[in-house]
Protein backbone atom coordinates (compact mmCIF):
# COMPACT_ATOMS: atom_id res chain seq x y z
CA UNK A 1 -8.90 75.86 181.21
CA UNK A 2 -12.41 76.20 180.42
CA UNK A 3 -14.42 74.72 177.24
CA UNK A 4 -14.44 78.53 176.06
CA UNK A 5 -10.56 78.74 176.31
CA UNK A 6 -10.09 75.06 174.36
CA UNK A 7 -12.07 76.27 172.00
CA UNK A 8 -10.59 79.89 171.57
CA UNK A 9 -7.30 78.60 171.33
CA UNK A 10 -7.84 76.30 168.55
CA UNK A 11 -9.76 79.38 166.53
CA UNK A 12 -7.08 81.67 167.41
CA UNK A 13 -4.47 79.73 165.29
CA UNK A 14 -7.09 79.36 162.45
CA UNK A 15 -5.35 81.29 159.08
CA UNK A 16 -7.09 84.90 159.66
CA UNK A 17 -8.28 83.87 163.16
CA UNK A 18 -11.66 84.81 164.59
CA UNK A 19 -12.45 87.01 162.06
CA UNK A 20 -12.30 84.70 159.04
CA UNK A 21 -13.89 81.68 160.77
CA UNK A 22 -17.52 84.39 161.98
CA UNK A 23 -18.41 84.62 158.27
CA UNK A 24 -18.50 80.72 157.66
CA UNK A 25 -20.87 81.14 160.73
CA UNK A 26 -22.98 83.87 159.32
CA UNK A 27 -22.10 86.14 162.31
CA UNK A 28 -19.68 88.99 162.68
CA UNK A 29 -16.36 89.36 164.06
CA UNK A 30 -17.58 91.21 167.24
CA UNK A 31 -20.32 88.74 167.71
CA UNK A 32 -17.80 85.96 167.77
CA UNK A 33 -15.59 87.94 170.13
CA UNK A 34 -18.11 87.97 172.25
CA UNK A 35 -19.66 84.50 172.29
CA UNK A 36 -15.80 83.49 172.37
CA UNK A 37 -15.08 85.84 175.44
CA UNK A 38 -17.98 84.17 177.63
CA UNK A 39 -19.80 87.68 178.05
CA UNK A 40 -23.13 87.14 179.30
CA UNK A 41 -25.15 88.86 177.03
CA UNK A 42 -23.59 86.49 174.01
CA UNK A 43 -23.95 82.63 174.43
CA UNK A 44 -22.15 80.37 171.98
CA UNK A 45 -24.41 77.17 171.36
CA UNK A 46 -23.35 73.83 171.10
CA UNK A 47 -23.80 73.41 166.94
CA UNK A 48 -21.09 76.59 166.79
CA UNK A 49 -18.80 75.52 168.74
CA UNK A 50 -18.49 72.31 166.91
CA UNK A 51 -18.56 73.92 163.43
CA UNK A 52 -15.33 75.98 164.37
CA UNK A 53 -13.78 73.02 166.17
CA UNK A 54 -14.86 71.41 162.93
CA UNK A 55 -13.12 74.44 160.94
CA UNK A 56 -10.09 74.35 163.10
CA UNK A 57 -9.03 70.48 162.79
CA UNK A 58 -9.18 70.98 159.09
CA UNK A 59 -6.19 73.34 158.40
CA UNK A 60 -4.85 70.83 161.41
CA UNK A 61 -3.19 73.75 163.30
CA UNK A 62 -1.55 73.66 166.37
CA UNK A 63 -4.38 73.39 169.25
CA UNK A 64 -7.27 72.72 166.95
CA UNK A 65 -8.25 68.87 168.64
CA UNK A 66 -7.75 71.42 172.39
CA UNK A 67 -11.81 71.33 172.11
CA UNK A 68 -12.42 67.96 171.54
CA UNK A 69 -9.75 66.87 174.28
CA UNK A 70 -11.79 69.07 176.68
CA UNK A 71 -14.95 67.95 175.99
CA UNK A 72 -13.87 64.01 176.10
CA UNK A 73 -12.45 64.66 179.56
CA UNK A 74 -15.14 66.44 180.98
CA UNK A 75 -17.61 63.52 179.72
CA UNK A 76 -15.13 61.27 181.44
CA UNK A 77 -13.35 59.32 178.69
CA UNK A 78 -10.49 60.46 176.23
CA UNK A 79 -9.83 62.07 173.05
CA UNK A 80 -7.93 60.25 170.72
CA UNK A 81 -6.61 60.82 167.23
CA UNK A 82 -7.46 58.16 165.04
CA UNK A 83 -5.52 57.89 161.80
CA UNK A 84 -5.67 55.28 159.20
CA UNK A 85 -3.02 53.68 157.28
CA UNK A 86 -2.12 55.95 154.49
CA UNK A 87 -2.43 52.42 151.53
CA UNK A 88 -6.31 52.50 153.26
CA UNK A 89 -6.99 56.63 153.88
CA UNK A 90 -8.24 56.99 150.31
CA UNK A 91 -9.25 53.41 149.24
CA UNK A 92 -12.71 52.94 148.72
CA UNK A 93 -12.48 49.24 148.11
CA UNK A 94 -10.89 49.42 152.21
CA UNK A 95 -14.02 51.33 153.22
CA UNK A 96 -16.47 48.97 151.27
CA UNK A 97 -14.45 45.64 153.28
CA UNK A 98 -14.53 47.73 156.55
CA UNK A 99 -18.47 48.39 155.48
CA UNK A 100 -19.67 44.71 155.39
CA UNK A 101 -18.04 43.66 158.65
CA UNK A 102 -20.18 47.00 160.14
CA UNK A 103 -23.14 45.60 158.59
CA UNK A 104 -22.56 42.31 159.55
CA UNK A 105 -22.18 43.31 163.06
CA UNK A 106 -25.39 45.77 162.88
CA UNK A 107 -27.08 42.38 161.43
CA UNK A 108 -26.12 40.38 164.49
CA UNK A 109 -26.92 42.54 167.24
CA UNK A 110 -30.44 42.98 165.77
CA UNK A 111 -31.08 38.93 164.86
CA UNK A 112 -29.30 38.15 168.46
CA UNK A 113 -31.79 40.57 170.07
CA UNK A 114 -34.70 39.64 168.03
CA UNK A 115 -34.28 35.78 169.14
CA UNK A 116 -36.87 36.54 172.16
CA UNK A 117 -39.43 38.54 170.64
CA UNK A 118 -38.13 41.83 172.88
CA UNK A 119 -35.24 44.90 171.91
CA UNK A 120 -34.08 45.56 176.14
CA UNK A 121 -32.55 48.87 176.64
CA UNK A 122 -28.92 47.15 176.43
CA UNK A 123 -29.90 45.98 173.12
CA UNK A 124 -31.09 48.76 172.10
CA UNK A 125 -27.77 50.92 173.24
CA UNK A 126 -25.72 47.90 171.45
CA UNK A 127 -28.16 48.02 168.24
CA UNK A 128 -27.49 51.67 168.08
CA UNK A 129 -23.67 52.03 168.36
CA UNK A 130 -22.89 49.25 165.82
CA UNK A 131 -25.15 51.71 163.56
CA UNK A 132 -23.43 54.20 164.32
CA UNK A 133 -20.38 52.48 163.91
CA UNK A 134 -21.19 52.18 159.99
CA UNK A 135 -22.33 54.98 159.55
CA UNK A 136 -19.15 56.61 160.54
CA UNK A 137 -17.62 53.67 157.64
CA UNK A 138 -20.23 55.65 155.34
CA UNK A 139 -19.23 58.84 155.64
CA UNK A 140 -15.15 57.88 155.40
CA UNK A 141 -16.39 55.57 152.19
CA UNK A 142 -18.34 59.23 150.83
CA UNK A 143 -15.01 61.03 151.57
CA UNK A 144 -12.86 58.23 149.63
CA UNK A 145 -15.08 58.12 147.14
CA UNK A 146 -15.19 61.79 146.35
CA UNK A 147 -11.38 62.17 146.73
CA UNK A 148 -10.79 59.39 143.81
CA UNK A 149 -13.38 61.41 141.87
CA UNK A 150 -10.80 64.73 142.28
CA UNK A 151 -8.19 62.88 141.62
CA UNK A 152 -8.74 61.87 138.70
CA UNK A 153 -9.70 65.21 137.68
CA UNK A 154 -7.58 68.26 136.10
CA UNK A 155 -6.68 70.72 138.46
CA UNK A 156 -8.55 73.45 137.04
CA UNK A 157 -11.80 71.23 137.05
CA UNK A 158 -11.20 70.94 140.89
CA UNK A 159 -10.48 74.24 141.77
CA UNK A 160 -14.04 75.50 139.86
CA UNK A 161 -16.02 72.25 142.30
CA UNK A 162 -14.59 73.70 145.44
């Protein structure tokens, strides 16, 4: 299996397939087809192939983490599913806790690497992932948020936001 195939398999079980995912992409059907097929005159870059990955794990069809499973083994670690405990999945109040232990570890990798005047590469790597870290609490906290705020909306009001 290639990156191409993981990824084609995962679009191909998409509702409407290949040809209602190239739209979202501002490109035609037959310009997908062929970015998709691997034909040398059509190259599929990296910020496509993660928007339909993207597209695919949200209708959460059969095959649609194929890409991401691919791409984690060829980079030498693993994909893995990470779910959240439905009482938490929604729960803003989890996401702000989960946010201030993020934060606090951001604050101590900085302060601990601070203490001799000098950010070393390690640090630096260190500083960076426990940023990353909360950001990735952000953007689940901006999702909670904003699926209380639906919620607690008629259905008619959320049909007209989408």
């Amino acid at each position: 299996m290639s990156t191409l195939d993981a990824l084609r398999r995962g679009v191909d079980n998409y509702p409407g397939g290949r040809a209602s995912m190239a739209p979202r992409l501002f490109k035609t059907d037959e310009v997908l087809r062929k970015e998709l097929s691997g034909a040398s005159t059509h190259k599929l870059g990296a910020l496509d192939a993660l928007a339909l990955a993207r597209m695919a794990c949200e209708e959460g069809r059969a095959h649609c983490y194929d890409y991401a499973a691919y791409v984690a083994q060829e980079c030498g670690g693993r994909f893995e599913l990470v779910t959240e405990p439905a009482s938490e999945a929604f729960s803003p109040v989890a996401k702000v806790s989960r946010l201030v232990v993020e934060t606090s570890h951001v604050t101590t990798a900085v302060i601990e690497a601070m203490q001799d005047g000098v950010i070393s590469d390690n640090e630096l790597t260190l500083i960076e992932r426990e940023i990353a870290e909360a950001e990735e609490v952000l953007r689940k906290l901006r999702q909670a948020a904003r699926a209380v705020n639906a919620a607690g909306k008629p259905a008619d009001a959320v049909r007209a936001a989408r």
